[in-house]
C-alpha atoms as a PDB file:
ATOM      1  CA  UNK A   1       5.298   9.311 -12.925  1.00  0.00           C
ATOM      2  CA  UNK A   2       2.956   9.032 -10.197  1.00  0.00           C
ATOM      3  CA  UNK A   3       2.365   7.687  -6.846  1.00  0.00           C
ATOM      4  CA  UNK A   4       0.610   4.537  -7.558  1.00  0.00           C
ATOM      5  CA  UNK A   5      -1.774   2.517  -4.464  1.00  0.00           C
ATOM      6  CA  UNK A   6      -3.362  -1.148  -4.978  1.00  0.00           C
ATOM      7  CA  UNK A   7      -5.883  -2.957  -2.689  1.00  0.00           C
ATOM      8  CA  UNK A   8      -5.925  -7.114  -2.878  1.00  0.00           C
ATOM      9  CA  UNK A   9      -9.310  -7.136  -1.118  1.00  0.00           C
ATOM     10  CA  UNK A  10     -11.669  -9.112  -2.860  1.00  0.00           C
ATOM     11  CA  UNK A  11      -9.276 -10.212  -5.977  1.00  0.00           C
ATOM     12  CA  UNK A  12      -7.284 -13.226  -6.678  1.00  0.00           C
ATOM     13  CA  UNK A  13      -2.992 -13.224  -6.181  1.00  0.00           C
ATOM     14  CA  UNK A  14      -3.350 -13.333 -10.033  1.00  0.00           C
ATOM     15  CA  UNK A  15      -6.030 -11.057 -10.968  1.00  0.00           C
ATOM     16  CA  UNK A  16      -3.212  -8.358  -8.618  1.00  0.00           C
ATOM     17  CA  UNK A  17      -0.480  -9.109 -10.598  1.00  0.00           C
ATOM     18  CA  UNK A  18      -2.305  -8.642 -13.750  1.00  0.00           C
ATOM     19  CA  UNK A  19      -3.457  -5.253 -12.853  1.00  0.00           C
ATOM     20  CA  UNK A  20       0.251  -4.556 -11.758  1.00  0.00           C
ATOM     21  CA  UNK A  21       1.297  -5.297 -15.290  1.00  0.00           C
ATOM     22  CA  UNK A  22      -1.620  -3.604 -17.325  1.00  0.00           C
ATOM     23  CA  UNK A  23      -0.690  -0.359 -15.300  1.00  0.00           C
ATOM     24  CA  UNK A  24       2.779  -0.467 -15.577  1.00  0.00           C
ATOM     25  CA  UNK A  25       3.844  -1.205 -12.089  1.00  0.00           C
ATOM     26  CA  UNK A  26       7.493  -2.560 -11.899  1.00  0.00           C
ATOM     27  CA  UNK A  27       7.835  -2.644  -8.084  1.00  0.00           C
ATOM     28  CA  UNK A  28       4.844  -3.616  -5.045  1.00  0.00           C
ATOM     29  CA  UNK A  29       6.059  -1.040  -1.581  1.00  0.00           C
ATOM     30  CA  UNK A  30       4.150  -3.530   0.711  1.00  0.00           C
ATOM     31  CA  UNK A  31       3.495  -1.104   3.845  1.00  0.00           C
ATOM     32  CA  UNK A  32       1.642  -3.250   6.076  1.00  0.00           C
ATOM     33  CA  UNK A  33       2.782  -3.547   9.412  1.00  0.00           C
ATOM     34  CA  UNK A  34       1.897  -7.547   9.337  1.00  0.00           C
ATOM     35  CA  UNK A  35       2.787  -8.803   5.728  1.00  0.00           C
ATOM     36  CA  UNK A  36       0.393 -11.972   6.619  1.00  0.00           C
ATOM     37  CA  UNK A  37      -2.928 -12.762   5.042  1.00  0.00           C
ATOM     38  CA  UNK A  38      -5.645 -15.332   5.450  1.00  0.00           C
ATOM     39  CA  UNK A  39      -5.961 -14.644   1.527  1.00  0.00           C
ATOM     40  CA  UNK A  40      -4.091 -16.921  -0.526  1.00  0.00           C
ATOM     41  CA  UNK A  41      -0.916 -15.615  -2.050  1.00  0.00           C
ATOM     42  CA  UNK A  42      -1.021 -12.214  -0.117  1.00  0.00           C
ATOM     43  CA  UNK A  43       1.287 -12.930   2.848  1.00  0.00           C
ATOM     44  CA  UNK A  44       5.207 -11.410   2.103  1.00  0.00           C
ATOM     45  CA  UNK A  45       7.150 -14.591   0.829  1.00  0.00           C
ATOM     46  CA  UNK A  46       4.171 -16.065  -1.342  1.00  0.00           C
ATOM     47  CA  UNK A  47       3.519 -12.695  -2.608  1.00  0.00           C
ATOM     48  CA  UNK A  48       7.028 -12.353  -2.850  1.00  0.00           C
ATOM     49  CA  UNK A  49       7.958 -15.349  -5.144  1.00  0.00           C
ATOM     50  CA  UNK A  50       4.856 -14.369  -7.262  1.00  0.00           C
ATOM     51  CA  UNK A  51       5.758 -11.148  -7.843  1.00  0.00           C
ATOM     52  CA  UNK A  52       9.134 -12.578  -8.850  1.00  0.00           C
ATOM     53  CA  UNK A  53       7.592 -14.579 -11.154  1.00  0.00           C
ATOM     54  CA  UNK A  54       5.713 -11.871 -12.784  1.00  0.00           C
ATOM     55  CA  UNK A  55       9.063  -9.988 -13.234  1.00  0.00           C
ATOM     56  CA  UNK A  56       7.840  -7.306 -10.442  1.00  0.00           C
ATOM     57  CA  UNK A  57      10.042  -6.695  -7.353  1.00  0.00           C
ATOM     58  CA  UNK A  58       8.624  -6.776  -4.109  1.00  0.00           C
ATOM     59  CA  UNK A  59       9.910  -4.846  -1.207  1.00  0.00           C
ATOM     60  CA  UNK A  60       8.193  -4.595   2.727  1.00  0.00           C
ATOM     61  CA  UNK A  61       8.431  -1.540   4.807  1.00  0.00           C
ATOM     62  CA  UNK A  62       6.561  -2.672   7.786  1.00  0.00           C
ATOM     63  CA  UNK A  63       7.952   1.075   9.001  1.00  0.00           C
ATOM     64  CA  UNK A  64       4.818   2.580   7.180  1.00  0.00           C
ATOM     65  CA  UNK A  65       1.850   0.029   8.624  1.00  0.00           C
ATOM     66  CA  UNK A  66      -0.032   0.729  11.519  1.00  0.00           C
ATOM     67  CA  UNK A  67       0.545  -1.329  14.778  1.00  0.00           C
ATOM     68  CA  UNK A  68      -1.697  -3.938  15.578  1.00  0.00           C
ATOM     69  CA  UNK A  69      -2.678  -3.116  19.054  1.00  0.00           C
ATOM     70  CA  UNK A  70      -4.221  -0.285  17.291  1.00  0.00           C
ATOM     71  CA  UNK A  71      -6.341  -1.915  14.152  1.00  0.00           C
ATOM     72  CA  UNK A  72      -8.530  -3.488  17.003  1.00  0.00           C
ATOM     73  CA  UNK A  73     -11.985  -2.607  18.044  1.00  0.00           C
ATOM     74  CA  UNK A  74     -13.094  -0.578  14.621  1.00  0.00           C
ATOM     75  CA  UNK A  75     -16.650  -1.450  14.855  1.00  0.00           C
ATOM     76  CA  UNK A  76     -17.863   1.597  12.786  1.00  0.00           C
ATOM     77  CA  UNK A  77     -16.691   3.875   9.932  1.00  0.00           C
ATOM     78  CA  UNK A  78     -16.252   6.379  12.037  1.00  0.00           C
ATOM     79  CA  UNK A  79     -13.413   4.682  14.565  1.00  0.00           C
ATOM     80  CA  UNK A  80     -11.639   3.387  11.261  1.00  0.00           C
ATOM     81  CA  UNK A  81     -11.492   7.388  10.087  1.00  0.00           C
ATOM     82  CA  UNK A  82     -10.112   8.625  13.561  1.00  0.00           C
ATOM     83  CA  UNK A  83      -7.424   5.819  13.452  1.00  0.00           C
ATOM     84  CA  UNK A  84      -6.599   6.785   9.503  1.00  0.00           C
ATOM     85  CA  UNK A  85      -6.760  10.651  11.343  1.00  0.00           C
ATOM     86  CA  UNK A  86      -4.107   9.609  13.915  1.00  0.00           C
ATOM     87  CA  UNK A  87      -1.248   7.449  11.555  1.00  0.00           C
ATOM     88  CA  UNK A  88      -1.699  10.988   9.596  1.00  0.00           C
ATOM     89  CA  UNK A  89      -0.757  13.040  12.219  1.00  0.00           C
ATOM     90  CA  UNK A  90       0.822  11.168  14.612  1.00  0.00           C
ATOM     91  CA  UNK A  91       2.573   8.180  13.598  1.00  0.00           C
ATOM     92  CA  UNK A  92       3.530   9.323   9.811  1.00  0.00           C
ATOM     93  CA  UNK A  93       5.299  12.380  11.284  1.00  0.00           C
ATOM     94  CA  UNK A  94       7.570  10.092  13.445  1.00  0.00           C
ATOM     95  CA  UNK A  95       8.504   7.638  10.810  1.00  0.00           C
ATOM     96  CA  UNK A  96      10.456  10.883   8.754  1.00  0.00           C
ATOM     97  CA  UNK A  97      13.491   8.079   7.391  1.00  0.00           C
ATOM     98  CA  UNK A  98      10.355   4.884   6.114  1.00  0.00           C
ATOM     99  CA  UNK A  99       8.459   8.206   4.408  1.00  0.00           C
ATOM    100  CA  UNK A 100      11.916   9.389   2.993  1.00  0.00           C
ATOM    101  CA  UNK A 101      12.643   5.549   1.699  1.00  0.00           C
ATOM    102  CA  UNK A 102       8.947   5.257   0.568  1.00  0.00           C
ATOM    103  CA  UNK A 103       9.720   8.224  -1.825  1.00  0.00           C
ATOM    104  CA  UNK A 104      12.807   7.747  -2.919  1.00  0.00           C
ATOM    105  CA  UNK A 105      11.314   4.026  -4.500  1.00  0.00           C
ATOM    106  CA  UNK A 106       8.448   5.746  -5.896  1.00  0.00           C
ATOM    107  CA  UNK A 107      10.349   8.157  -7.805  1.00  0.00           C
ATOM    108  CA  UNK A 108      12.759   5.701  -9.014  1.00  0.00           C
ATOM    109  CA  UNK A 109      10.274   3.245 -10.917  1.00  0.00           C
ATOM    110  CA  UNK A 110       6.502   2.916 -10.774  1.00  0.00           C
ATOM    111  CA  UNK A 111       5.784   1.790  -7.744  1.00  0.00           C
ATOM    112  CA  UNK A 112       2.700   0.945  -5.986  1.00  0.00           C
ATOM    113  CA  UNK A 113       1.913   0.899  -2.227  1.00  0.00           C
ATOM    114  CA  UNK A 114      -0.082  -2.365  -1.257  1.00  0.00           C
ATOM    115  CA  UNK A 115      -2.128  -3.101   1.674  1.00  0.00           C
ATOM    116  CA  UNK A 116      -5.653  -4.842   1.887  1.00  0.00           C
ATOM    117  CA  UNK A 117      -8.498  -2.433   1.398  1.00  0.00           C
ATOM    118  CA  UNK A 118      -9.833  -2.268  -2.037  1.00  0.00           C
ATOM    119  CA  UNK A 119     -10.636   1.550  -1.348  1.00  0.00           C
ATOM    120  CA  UNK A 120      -7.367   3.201  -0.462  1.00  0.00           C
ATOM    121  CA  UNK A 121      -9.842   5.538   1.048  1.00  0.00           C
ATOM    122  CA  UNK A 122     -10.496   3.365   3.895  1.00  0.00           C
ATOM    123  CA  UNK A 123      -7.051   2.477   4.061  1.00  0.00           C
ATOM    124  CA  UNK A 124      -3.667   4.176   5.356  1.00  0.00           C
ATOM    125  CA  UNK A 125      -1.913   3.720   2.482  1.00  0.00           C
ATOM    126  CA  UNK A 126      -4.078   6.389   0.827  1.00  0.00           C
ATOM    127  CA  UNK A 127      -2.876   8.574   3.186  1.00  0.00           C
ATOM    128  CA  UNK A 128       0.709   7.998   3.145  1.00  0.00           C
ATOM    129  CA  UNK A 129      -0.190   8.516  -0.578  1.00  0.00           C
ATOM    130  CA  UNK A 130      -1.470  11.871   0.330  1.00  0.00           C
ATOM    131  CA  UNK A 131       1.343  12.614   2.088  1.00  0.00           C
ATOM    132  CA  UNK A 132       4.056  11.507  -0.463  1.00  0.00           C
ATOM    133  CA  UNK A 133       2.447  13.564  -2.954  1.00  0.00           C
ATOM    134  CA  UNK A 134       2.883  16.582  -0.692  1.00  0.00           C
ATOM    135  CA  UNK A 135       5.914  16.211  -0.272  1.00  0.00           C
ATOM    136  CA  UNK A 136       7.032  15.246  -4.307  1.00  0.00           C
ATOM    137  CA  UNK A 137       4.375  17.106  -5.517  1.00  0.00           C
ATOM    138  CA  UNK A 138       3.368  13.831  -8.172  1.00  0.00           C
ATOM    139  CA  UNK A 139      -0.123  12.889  -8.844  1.00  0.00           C
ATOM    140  CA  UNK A 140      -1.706  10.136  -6.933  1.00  0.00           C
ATOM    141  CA  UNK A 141      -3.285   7.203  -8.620  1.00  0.00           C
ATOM    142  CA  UNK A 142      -5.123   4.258  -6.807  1.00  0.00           C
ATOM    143  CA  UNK A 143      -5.509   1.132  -8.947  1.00  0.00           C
ATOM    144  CA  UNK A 144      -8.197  -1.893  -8.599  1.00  0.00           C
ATOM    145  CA  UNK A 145      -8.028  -5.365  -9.725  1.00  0.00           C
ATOM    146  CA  UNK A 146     -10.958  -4.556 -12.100  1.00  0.00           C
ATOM    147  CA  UNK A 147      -8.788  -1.716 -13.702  1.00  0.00           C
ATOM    148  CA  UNK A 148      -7.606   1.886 -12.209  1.00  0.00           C
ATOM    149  CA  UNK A 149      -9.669   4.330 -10.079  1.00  0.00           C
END
């Protein structure tokens, strides 16, 4: 048991899936605010009906994103880390009931939280990782297309 995170940057819907399956994942947590993509097969109801396909489920808790408004203007690494610093500190702490949801999935099956970034690193899913692992005290493992990290 673990707390499982997967990127679709850079991969195809399939290539995703396949990595789902190779490391055991039986359910996507999508926690993008937006579920839409300009990638094929990445916004909710495509990815959706192909994770059906592939016999994973698929659930959305836009709860867990970050708002829009607030992904604009990160011209440099640095802006992108003090927004990741700020859904740490202040938006995760407000959404107490999506965190409490988000763990009680990921203990129930493997489960892995999707948003875009291949690096989970540059992504807030890798710290809502962080912070389910806190609080569940389970390892934290962030899986790639090519295989797992």
């Amino acid at each position: 048991m673990a707390i499982y995170t997967i990127g679709y940057e850079g991969v195809s819907v399939e290539s995703f899936l396949e990595a789902c399956r190779r490391n055991g994942i039986a359910r996507i947590l999508d926690v993008r605010n937006n579920p839409w993509s300009r990638k094929r097969g990445f916004s909710k109801k495509a990815l959706a009906e192909a994770c059906a396909e592939a016999g994973i489920e698929y659930r959305h808790l836009p709860e867990l994103g970050i708002p829009r408004a607030q992904r604009q203007k990160l011209d440099t690494p640095e802006a992108k880390q003090a927004l990741l610093d700020r859904y740490e500190k202040e938006i995760l702490p407000l959404k107490r009931e999506a965190v409490a949801q988000a763990l009680a999935l990921v203990r129930e099956k493997p489960t892995a939280l999707l948003c875009l970034e291949a690096d989970a690193n540059f992504c807030h899913r890798g710290r809502l990782a962080q912070a389910l692992a806190r609080l569940s005290g389970l390892p934290v493992r962030h899986l790639q297309a090519g295989g797992s990290k």
